[in-house]
Protein backbone atom coordinates (compact mmCIF):
# COMPACT_ATOMS: atom_id res chain seq x y z
CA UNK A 1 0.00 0.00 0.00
CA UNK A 2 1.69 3.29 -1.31
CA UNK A 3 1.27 6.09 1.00
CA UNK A 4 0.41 9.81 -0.02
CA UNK A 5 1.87 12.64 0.68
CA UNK A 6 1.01 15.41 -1.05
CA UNK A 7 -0.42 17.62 0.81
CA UNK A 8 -2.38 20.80 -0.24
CA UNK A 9 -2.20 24.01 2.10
CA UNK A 10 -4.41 26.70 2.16
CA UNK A 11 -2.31 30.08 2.22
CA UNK A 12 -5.30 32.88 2.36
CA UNK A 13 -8.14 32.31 4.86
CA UNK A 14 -11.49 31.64 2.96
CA UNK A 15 -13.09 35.32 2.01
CA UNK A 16 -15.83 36.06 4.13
CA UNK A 17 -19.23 36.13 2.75
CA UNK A 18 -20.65 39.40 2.22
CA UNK A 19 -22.34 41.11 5.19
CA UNK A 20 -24.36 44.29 5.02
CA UNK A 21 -22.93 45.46 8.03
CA UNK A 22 -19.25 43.65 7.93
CA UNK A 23 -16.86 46.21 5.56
CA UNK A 24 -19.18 48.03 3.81
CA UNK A 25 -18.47 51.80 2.73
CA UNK A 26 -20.51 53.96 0.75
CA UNK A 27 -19.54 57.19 -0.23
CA UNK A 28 -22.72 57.68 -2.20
CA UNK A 29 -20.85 59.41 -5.32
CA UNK A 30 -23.15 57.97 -8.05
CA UNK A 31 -25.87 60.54 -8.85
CA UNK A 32 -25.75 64.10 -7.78
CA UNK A 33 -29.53 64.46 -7.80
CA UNK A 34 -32.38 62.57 -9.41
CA UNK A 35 -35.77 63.62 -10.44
CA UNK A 36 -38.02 61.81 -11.94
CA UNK A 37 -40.18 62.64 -15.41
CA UNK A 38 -43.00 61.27 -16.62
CA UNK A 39 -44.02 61.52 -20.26
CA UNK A 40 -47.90 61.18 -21.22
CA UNK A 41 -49.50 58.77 -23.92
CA UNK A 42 -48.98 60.46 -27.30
CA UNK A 43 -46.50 62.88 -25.63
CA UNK A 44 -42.68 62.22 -27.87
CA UNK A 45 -41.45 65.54 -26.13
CA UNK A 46 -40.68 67.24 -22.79
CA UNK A 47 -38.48 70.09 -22.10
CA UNK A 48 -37.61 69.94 -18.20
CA UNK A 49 -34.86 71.81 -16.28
CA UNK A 50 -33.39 69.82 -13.32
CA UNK A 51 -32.47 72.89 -10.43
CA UNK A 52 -30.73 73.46 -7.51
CA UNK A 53 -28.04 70.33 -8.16
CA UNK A 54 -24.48 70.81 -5.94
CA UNK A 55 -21.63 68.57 -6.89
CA UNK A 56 -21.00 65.69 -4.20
CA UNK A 57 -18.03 64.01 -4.10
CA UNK A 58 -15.16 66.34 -5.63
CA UNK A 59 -11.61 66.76 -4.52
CA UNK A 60 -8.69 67.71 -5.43
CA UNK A 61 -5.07 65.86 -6.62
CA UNK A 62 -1.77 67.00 -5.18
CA UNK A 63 1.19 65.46 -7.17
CA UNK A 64 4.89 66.34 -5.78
CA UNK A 65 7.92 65.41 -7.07
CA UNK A 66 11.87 65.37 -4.98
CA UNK A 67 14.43 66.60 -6.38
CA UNK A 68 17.64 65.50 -3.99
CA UNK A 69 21.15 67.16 -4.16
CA UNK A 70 24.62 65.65 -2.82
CA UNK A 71 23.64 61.87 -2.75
CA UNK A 72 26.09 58.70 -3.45
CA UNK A 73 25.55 56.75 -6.78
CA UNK A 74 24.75 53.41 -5.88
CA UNK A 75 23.37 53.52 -2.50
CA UNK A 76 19.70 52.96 -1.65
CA UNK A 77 17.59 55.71 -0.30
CA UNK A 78 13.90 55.36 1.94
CA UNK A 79 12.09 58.91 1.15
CA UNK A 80 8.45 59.94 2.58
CA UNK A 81 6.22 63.17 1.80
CA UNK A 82 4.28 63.66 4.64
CA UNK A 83 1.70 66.22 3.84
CA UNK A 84 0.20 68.44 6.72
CA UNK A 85 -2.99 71.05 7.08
CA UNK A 86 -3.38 73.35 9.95
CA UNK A 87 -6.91 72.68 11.56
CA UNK A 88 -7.58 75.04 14.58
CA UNK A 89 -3.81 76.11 14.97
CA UNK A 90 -2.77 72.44 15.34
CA UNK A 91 -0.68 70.90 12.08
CA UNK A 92 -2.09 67.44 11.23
CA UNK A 93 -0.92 65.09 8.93
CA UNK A 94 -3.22 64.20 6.29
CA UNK A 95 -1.33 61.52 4.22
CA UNK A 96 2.11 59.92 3.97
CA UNK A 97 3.66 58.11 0.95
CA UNK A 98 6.86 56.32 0.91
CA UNK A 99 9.36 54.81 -1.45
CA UNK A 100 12.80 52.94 -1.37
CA UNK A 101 15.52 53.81 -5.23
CA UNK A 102 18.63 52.89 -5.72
CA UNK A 103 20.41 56.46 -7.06
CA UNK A 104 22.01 55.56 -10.53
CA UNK A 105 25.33 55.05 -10.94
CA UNK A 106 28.14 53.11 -9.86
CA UNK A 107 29.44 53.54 -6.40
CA UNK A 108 31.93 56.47 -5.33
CA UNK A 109 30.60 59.70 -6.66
CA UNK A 110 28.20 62.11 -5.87
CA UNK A 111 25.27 63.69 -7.78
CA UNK A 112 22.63 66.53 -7.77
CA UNK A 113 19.50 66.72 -9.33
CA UNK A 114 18.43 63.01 -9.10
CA UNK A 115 14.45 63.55 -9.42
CA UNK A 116 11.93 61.07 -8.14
CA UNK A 117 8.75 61.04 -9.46
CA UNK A 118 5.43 60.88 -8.68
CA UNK A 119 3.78 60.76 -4.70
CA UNK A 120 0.52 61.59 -5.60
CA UNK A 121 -2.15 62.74 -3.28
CA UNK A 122 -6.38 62.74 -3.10
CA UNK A 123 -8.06 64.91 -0.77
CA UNK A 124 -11.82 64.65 -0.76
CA UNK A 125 -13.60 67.85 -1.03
CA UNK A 126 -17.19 69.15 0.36
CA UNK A 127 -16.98 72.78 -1.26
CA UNK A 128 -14.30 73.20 -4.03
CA UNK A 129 -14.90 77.10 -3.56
CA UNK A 130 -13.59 77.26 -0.71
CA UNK A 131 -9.25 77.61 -0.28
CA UNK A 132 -7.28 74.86 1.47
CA UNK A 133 -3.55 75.07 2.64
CA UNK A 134 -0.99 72.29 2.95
CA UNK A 135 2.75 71.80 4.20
CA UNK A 136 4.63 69.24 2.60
CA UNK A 137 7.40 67.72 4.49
CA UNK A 138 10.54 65.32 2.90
CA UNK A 139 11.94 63.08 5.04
CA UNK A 140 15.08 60.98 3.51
CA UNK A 141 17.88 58.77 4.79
CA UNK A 142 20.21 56.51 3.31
CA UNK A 143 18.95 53.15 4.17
CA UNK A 144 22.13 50.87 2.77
CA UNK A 145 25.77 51.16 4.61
CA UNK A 146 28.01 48.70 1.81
CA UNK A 147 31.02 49.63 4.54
CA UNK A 148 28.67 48.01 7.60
CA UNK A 149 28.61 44.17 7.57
CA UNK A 150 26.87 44.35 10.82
CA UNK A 151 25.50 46.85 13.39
CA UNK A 152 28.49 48.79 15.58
CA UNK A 153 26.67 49.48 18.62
């Protein structure tokens, strides 16, 4: 008698089944407004003016790009925008991106202008009218030490 074993394994729970109440957002964007129109027997045309409708759901897109000066070819770099809004005279940070490059180049020299592109940003928006500040803060440290095989302290 030959013995199996293979084995299967289940890596990812099984998905939950859906829940009205269990994960659900709705951030009602659809339809602005609705109204409804009724055309008569006989009747092949209706001119009808649908008032008073606001725009729901807009925002607005912040894109930023680094531009770093005096960094080693070679070496690997961990850089974060952290983008702040003053609310009430206290700063508070309203989203956070981060990346980890490799600056171009071989080893031993040092460059300026190496550009990194794209942290882009979404800020929902209740009244695009209205005028919204933001600070945007670069943090960046070289996060690979070739002359450190292990840590000194």
């Amino acid at each position: 008698m030959e013995e199996n074993n293979n084995m299967e394994l289940e890596f990812l729970p099984p998905k939950p089944k859906p829940d009205k109440d269990c994960n659900t957002a709705n951030c009602d964007c659809c339809c602005e407004k609705s109204q409804d129109i009724t055309f008569n027997s006989c009747e092949d045309f209706k001119d009808f003016t649908v008032q008073n409708v606001q725009l729901k759901c807009e925002g607005r897109f912040l894109k930023i790009r680094v531009e770093l000066d005096r960094v080693c070819t070679g070496r690997k770099i961990n850089l974060g925008v952290i983008v702040c809004e003053d609310e009430g005279g206290v700063s508070k940070t309203k989203a956070f991106r981060a990346c980890q490059f490799t600056v171009p180049g071989s080893s031993g020299t040092c460059v300026d202008n190496v550009r990194i592109d794209e942290f882009c940003f979404v800020f929902p928006e209740t009244n695009l009218c209205s005028q919204r500040k933001f600070k945007v803060k670069v943090v960046a440290h070289y996060s690979s030490f070739p002359s450190f095989e292990f840590c000194p302290c």
